[in-house]
C-alpha atoms as a PDB file:
ATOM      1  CA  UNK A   1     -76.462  22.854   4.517  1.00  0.00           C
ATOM      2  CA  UNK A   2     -75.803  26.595   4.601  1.00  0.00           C
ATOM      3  CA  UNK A   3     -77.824  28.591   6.845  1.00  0.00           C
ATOM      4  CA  UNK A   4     -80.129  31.460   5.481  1.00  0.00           C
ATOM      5  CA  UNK A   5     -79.326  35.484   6.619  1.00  0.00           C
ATOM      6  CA  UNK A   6     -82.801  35.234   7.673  1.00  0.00           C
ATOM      7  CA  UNK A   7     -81.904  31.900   9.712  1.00  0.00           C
ATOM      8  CA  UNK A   8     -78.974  33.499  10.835  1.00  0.00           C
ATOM      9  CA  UNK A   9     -80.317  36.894  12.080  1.00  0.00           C
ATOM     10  CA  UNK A  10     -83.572  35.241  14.187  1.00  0.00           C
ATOM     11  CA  UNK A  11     -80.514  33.002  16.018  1.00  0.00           C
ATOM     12  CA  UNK A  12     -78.382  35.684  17.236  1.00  0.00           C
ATOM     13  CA  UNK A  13     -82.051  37.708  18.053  1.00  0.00           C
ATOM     14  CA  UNK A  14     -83.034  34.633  20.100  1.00  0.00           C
ATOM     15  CA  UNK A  15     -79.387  35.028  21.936  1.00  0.00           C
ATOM     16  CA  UNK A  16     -79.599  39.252  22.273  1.00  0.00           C
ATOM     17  CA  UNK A  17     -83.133  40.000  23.010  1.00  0.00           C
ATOM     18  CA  UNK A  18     -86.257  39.224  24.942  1.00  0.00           C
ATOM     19  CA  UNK A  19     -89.758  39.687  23.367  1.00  0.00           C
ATOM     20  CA  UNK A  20     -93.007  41.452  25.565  1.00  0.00           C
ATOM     21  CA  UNK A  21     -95.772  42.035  23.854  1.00  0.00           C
ATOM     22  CA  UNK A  22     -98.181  45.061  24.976  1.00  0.00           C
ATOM     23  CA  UNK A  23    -101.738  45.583  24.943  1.00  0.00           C
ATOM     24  CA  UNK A  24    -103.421  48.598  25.253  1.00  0.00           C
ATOM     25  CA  UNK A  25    -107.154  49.352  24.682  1.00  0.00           C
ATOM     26  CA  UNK A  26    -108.853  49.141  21.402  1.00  0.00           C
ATOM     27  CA  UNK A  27    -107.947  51.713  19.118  1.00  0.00           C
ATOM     28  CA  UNK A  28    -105.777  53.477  21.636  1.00  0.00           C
ATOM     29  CA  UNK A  29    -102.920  51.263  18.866  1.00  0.00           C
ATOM     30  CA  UNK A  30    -103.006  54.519  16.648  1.00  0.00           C
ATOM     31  CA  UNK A  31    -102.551  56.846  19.129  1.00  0.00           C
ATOM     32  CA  UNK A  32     -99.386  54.832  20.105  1.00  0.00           C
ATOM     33  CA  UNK A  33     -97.942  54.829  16.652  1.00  0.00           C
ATOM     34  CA  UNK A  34     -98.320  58.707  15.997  1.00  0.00           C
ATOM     35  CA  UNK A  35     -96.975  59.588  19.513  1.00  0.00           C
ATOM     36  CA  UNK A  36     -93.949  57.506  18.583  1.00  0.00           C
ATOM     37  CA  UNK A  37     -93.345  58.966  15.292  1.00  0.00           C
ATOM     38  CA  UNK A  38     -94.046  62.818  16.678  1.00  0.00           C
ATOM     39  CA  UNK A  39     -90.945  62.687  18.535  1.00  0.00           C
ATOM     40  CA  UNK A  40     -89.009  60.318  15.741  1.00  0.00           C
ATOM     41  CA  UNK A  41     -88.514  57.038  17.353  1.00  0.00           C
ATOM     42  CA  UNK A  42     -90.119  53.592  16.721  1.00  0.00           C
ATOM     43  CA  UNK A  43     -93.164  52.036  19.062  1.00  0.00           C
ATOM     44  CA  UNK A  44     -90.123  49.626  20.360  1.00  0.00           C
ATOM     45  CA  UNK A  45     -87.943  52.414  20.605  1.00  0.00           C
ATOM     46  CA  UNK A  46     -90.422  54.510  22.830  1.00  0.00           C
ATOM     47  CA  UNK A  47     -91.226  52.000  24.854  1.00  0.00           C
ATOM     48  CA  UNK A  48     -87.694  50.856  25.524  1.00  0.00           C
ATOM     49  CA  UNK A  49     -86.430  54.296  26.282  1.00  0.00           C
ATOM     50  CA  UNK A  50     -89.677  54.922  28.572  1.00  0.00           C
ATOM     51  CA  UNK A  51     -89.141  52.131  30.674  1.00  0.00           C
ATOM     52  CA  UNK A  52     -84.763  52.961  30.547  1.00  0.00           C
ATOM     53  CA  UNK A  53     -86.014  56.416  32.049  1.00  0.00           C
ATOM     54  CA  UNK A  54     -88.618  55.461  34.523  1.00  0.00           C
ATOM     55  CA  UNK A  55     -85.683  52.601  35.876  1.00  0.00           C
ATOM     56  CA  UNK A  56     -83.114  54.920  35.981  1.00  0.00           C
ATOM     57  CA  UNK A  57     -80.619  53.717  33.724  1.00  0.00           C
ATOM     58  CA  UNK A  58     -78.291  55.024  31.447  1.00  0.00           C
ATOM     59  CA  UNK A  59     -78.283  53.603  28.012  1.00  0.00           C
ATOM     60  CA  UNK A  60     -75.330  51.647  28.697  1.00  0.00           C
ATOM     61  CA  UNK A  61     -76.795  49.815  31.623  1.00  0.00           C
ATOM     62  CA  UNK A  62     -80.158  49.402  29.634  1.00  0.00           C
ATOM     63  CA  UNK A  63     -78.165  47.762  27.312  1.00  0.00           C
ATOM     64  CA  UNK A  64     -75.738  46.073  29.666  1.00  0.00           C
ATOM     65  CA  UNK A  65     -76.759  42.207  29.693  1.00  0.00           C
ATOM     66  CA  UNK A  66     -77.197  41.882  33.475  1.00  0.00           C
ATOM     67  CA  UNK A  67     -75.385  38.717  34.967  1.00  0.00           C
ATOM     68  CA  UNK A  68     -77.845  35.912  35.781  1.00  0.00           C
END
């Protein structure tokens, strides 16, 4: 049976990327959000170029799979 584009995309995800999930205080969710879109990025993409920065890292090695 032939595999869905949905069923295809959420494999190679599973391969390419780790999931966190945050938490911040109630309502501070919001504040997030606007913050994000203020300087044009996505939640995920603030918080993955926040932590890039405060590690040090280029882009490349941020998205360099490290060896294991």
């Amino acid at each position: 049976m032939a595999k869905s584009r949905s069923e295809i995309n959420n494999n190679f995800a599973k391969k390419a990327y780790d999931n966190l999930r945050i938490v911040v205080p109630k309502g501070r969710k919001a504040d997030v959000e606007a913050h994000a879109k203020a300087k044009g990025e996505s939640v995920n993409g603030l918080v993955n170029n926040l932590l890039r920065a405060d590690l040090g890292m280029t882009e490349e090695e941020w998205k360099e799979r490290p060896t294991e």
